[in-house]
N, C-alpha and C. Protein backbone atom coordinates (compact mmCIF):
# COMPACT_ATOMS: atom_id res chain seq x y z
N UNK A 1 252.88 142.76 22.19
CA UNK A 1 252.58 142.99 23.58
C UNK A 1 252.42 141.65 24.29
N UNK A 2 252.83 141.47 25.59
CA UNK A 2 253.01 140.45 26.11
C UNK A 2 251.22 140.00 26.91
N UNK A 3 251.08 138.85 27.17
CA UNK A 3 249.80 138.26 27.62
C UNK A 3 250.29 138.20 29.50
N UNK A 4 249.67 139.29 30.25
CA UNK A 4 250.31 138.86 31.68
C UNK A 4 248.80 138.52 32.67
N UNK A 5 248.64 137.76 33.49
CA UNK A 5 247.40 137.56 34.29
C UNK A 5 247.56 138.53 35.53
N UNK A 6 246.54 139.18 35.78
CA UNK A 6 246.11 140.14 36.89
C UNK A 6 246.43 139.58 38.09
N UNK A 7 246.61 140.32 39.01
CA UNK A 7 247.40 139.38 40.52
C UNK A 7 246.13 139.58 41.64
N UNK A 8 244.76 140.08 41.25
CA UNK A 8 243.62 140.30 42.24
C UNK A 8 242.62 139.05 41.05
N UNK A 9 242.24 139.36 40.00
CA UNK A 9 241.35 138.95 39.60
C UNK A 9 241.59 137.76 38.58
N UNK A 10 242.58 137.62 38.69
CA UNK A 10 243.17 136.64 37.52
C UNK A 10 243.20 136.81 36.15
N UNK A 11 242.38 137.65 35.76
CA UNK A 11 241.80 138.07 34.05
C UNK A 11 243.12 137.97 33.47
N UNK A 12 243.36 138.09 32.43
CA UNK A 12 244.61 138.15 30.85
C UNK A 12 244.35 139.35 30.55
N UNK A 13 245.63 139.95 30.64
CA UNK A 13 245.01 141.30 29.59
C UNK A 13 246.84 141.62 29.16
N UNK A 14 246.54 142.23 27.88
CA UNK A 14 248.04 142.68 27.33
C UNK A 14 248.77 144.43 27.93
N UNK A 15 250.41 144.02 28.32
CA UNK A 15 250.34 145.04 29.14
C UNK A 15 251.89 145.37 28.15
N UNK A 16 252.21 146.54 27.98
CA UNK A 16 253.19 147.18 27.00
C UNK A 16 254.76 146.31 27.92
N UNK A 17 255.82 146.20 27.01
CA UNK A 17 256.87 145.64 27.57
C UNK A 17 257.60 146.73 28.56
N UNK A 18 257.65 147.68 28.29
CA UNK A 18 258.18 148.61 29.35
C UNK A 18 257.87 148.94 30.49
N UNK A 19 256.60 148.56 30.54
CA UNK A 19 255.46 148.87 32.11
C UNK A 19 256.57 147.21 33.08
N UNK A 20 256.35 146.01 31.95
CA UNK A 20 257.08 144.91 32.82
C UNK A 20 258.14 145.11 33.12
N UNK A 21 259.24 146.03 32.61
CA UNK A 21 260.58 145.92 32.37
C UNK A 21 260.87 147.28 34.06
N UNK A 22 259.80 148.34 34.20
CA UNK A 22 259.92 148.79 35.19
C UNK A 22 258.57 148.22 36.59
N UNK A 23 258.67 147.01 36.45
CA UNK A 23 257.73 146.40 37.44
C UNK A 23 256.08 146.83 37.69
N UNK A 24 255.63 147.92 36.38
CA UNK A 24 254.21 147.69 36.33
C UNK A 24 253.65 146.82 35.97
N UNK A 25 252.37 146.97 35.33
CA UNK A 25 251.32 145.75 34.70
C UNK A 25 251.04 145.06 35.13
N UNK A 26 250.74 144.66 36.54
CA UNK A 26 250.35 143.92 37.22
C UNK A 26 249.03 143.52 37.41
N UNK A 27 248.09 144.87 37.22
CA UNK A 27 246.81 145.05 37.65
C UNK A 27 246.09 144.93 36.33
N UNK A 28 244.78 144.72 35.81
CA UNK A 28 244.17 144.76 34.41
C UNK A 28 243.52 145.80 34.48
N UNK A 29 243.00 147.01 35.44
CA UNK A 29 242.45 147.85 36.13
C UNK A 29 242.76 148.94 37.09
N UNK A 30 242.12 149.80 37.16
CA UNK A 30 242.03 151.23 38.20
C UNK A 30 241.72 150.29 39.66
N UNK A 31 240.87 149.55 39.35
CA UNK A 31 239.84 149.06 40.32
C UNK A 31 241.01 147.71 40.80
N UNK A 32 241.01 147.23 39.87
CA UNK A 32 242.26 145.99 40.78
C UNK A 32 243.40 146.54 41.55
N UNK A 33 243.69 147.86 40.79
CA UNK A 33 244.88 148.07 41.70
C UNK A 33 245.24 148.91 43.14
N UNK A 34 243.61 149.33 43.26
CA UNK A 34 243.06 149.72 44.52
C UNK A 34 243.21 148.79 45.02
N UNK A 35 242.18 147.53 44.80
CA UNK A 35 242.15 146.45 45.49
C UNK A 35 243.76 145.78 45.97
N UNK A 36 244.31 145.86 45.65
CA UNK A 36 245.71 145.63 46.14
C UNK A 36 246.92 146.96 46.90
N UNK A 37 246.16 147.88 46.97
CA UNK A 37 246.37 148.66 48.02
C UNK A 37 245.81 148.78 49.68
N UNK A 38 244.83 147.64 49.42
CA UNK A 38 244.32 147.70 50.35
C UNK A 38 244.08 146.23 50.85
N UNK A 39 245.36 146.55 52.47
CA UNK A 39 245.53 145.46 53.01
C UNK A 39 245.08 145.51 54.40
N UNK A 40 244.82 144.29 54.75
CA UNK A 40 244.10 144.04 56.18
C UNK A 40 242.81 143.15 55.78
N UNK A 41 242.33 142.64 56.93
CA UNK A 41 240.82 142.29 56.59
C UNK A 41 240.08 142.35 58.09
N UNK A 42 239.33 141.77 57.95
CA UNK A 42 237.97 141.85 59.28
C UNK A 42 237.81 140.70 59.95
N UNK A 43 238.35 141.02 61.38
CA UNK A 43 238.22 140.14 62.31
C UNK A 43 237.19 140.38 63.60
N UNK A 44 236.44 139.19 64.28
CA UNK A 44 235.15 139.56 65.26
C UNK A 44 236.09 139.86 66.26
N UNK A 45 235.70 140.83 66.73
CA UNK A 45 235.95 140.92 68.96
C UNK A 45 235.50 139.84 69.60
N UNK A 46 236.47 139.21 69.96
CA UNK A 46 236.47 137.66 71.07
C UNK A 46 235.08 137.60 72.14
N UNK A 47 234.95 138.96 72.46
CA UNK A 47 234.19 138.99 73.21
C UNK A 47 232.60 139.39 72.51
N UNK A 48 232.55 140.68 72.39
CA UNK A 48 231.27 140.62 72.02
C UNK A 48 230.79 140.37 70.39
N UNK A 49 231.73 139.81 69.51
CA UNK A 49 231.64 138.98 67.95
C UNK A 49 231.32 140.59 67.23
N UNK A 50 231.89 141.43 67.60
CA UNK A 50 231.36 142.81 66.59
C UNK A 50 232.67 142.77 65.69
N UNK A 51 232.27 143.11 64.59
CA UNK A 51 232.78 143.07 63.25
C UNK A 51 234.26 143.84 63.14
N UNK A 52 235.63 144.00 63.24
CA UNK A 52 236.78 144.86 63.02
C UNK A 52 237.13 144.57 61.48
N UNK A 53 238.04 145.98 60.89
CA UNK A 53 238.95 146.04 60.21
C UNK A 53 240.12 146.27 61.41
N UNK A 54 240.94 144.88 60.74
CA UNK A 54 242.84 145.67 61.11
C UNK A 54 243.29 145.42 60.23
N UNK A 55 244.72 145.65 60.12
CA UNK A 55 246.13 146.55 59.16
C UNK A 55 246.96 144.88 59.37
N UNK A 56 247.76 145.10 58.56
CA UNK A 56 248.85 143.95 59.12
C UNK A 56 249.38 143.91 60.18
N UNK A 57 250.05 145.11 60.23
CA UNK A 57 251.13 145.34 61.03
C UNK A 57 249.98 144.78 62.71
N UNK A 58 248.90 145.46 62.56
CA UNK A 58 247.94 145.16 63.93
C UNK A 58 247.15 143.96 64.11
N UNK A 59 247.14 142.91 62.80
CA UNK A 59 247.17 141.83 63.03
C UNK A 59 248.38 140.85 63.84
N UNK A 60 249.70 141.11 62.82
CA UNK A 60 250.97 140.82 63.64
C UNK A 60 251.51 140.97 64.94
N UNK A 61 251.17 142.24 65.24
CA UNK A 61 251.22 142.47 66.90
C UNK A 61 250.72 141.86 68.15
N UNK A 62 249.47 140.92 67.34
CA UNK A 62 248.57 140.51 68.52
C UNK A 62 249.43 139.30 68.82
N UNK A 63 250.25 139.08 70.04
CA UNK A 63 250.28 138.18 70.78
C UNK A 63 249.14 136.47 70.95
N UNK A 64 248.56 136.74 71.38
CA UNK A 64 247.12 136.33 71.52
C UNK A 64 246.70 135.70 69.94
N UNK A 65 246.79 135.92 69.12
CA UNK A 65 245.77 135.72 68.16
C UNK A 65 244.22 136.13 68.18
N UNK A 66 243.87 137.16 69.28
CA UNK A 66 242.65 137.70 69.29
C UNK A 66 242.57 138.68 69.23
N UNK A 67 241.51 139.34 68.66
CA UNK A 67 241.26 140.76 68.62
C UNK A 67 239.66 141.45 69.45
N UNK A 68 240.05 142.74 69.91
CA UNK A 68 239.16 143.05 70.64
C UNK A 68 238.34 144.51 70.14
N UNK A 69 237.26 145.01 70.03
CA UNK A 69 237.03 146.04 69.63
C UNK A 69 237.41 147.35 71.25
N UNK A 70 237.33 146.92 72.43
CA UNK A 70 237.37 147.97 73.23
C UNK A 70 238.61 147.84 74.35
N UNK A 71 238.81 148.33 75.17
CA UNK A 71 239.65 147.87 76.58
C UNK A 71 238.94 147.14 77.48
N UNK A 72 237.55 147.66 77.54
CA UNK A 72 236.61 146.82 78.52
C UNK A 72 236.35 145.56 77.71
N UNK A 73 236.49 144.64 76.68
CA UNK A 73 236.42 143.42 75.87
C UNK A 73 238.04 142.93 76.24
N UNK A 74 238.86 143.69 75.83
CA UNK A 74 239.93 143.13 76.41
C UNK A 74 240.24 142.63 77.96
N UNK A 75 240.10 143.20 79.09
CA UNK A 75 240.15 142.97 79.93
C UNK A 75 239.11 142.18 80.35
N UNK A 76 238.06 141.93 80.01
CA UNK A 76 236.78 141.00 80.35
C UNK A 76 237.96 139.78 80.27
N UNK A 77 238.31 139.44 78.71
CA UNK A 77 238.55 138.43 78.16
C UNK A 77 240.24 137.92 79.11
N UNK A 78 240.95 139.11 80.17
CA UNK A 78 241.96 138.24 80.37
C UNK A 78 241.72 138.13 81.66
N UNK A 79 240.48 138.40 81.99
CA UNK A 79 239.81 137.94 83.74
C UNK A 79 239.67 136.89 83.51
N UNK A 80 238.94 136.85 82.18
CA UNK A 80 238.39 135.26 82.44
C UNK A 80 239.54 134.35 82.19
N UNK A 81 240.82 134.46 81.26
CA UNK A 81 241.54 133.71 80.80
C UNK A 81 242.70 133.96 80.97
N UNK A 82 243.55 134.71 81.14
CA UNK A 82 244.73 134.73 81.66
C UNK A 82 244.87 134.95 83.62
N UNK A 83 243.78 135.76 83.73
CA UNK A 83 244.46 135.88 85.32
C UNK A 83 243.60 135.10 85.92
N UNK A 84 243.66 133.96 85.88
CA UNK A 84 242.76 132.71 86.89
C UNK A 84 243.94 131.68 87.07
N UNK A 85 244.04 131.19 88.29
CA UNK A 85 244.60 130.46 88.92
C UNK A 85 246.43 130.93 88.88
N UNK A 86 246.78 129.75 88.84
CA UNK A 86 248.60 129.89 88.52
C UNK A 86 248.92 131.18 87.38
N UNK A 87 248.09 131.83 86.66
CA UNK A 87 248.06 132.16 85.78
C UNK A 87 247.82 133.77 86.62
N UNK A 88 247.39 133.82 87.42
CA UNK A 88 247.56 135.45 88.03
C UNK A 88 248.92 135.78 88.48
N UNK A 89 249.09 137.24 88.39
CA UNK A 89 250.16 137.13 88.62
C UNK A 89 250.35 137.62 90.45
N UNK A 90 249.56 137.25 91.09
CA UNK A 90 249.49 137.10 92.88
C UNK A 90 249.78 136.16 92.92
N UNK A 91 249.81 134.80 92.39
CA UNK A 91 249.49 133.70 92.71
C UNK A 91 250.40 132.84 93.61
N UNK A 92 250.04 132.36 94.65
CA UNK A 92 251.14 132.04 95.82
C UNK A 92 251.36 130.51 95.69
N UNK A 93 250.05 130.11 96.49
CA UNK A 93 250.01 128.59 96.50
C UNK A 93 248.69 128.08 96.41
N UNK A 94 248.02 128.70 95.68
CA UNK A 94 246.19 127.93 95.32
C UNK A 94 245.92 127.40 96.21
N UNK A 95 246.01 127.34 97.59
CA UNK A 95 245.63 126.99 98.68
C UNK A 95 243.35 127.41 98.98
N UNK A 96 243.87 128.80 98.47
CA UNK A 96 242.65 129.48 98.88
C UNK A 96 241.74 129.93 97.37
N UNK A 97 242.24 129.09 96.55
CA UNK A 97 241.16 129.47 95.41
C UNK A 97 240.06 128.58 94.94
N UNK A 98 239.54 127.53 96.43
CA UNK A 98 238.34 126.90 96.36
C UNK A 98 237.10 127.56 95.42
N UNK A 99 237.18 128.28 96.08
CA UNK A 99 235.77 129.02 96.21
C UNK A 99 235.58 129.97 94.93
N UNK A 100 236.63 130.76 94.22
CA UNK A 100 236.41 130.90 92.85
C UNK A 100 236.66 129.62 91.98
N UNK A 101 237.09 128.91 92.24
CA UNK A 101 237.09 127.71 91.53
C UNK A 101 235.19 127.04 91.05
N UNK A 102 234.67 127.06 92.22
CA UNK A 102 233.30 126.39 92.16
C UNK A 102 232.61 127.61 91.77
N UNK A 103 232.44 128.84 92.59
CA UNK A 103 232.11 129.80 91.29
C UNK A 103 231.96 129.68 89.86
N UNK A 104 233.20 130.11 89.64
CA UNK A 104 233.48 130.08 88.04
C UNK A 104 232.44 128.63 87.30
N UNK A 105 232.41 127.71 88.31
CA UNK A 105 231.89 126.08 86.99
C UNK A 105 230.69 126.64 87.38
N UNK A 106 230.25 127.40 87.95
CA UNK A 106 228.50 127.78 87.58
C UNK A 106 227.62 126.83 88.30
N UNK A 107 228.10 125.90 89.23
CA UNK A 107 227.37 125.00 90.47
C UNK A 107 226.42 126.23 91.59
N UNK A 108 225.37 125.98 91.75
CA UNK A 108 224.54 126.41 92.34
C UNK A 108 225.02 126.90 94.38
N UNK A 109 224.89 127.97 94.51
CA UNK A 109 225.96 128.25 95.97
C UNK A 109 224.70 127.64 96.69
N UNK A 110 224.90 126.56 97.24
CA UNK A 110 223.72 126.12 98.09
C UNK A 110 224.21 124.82 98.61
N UNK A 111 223.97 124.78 100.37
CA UNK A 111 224.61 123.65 100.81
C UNK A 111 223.98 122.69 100.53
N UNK A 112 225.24 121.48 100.56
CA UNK A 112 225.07 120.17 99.58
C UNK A 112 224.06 119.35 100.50
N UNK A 113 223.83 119.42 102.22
CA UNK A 113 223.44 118.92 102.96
C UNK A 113 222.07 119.89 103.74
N UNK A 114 222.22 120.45 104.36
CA UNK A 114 220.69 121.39 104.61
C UNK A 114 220.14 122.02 103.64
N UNK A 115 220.72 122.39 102.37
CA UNK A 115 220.12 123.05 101.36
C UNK A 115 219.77 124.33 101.42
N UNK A 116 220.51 125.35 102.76
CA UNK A 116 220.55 126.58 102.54
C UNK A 116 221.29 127.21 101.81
N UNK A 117 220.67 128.62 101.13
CA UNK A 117 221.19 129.18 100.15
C UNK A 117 221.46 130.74 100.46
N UNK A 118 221.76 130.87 101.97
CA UNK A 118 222.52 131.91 102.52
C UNK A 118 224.29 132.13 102.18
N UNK A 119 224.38 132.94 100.90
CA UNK A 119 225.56 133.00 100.35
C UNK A 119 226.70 133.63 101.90
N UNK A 120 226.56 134.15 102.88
CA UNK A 120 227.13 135.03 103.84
C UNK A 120 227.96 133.62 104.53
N UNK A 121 227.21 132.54 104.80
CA UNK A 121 227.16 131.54 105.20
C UNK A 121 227.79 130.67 105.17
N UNK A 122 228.40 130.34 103.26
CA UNK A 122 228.30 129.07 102.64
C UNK A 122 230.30 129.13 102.79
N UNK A 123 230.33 127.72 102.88
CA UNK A 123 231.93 127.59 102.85
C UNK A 123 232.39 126.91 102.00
N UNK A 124 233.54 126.57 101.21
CA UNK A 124 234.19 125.45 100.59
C UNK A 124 234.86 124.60 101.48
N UNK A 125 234.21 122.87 100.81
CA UNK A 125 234.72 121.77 101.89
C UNK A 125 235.71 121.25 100.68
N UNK A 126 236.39 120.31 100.97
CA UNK A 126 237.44 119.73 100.50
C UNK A 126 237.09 118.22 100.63
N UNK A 127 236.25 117.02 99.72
CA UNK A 127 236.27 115.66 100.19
C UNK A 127 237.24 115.01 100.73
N UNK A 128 238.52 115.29 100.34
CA UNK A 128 239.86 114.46 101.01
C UNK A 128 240.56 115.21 101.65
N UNK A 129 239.76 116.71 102.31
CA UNK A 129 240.74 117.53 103.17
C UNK A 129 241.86 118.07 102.73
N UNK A 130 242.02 118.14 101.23
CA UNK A 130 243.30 118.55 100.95
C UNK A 130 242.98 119.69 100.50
N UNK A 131 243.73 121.41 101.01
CA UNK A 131 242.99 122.36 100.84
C UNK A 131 243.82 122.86 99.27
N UNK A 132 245.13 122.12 99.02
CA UNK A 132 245.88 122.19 97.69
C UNK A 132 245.23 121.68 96.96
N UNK A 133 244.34 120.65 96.49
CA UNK A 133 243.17 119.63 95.84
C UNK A 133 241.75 120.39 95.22
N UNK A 134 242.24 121.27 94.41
CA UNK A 134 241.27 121.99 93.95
C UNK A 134 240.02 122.00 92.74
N UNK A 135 240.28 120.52 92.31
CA UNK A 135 239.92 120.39 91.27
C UNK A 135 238.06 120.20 91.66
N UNK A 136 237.63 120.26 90.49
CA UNK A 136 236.24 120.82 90.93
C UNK A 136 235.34 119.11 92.06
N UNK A 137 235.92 118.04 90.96
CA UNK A 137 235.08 117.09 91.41
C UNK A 137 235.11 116.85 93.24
N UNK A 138 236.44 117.20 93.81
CA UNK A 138 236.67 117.24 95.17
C UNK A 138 236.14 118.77 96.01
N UNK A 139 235.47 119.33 94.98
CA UNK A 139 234.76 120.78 96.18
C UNK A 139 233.49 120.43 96.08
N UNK A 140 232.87 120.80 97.56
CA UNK A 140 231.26 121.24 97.71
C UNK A 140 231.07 122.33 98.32
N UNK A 141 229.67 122.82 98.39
CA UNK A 141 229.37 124.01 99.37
C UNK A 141 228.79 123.29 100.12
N UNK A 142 229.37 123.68 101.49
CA UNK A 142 228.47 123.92 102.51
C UNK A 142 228.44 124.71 103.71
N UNK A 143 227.20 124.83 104.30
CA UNK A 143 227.06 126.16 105.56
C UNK A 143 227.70 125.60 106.12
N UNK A 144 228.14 126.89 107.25
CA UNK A 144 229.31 126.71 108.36
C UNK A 144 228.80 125.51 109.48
N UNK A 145 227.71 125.58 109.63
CA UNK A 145 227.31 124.19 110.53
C UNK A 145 227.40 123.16 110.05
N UNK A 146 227.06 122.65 108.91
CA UNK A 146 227.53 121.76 108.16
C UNK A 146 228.85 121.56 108.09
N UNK A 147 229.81 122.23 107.93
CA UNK A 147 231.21 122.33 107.35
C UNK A 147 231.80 121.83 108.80
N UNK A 148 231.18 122.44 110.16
CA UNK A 148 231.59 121.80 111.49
C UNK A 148 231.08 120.60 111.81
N UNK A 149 230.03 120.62 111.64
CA UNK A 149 229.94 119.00 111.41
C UNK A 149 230.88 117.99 110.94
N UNK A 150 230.93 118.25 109.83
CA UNK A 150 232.09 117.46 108.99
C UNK A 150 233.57 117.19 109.67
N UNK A 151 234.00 117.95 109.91
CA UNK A 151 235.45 118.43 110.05
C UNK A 151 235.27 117.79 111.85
N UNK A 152 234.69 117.76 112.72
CA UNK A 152 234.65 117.81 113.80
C UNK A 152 233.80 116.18 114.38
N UNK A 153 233.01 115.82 114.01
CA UNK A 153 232.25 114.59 114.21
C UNK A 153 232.55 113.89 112.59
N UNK A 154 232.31 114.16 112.28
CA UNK A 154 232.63 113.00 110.53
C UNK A 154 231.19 112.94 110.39
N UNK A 155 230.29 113.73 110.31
CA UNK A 155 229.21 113.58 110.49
C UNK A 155 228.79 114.00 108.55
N UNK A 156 227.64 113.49 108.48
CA UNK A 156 226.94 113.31 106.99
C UNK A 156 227.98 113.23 105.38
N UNK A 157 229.02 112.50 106.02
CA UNK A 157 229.95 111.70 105.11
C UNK A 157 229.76 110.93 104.68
């Protein structure tokens, strides 16, 4: 009898020549050869880290390389990451996406100059006036009197 090593557990065990000759003997066990029926493993939801089993085939599918346990985890996850900016599919000319821009970095909505924190109020300014110039370090908030100020006298520049 031939000496063949197990393909889950590695062990040696002797397996009859005919089992090799029709592609058995692979397994040293009942139990190993379950274990090799059973494919997939466990991946977290991107979003809320809860525990999945998937299949191959539903590993392979994912685009993304992420996995989600619900539709509401999925869609959280492509608000935040696929449909923002150039990346939506509205997206014209980022002219007007100040203001989720400073949003999103989690800066406090409160003008940079009177220090009111009347959200109804508050506007996105542009330091170099360029309303295409969106990057965060060139936005502030400020109230509409403020913001006329600015734009109109050059005032608290």
């Amino acid at each position: 009898m031939p000496i063949v090593f197990c393909k889950i557990c590695n062990k040696e065990f002797y397996t009859k020549q005919c089992y090799l000759k029709h592609g058995w003997g692979k397994y040293c066990s009942s139990k190993c050869q379950y274990k090799a029926q059973i494919k997939g493993k466990f991946v977290n939801c991107e979003i809320c880290k809860k525990k999945l089993w998937r299949r191959p085939r539903q590993l392979n599918l994912s685009k993304s390389g992420k996995f989600f346990c619900s539709k509401s985890c999925q869609m959280s996850w492509k608000n935040k990451v696929l449909h923002i900016g150039e990346n939506h599919p509205n997206w014209i000319t980022g002219e007007f996406s100040g203001r989720g821009v400073l949003k999103r970095s989690g800066r406090k909505m409160i003008c940079e100059f009177c220090f009111n924190s009347d959200k109804r109020v508050l506007a996105v300014h542009h330091r170099d006036h360029n309303r295409k110039n969106n990057k965060l370090t060139n936005l502030i908030w400020l109230c509409h009197n403020c913001h006329h100020l600015v734009h109109k006298y050059n005032k608290l520049i």
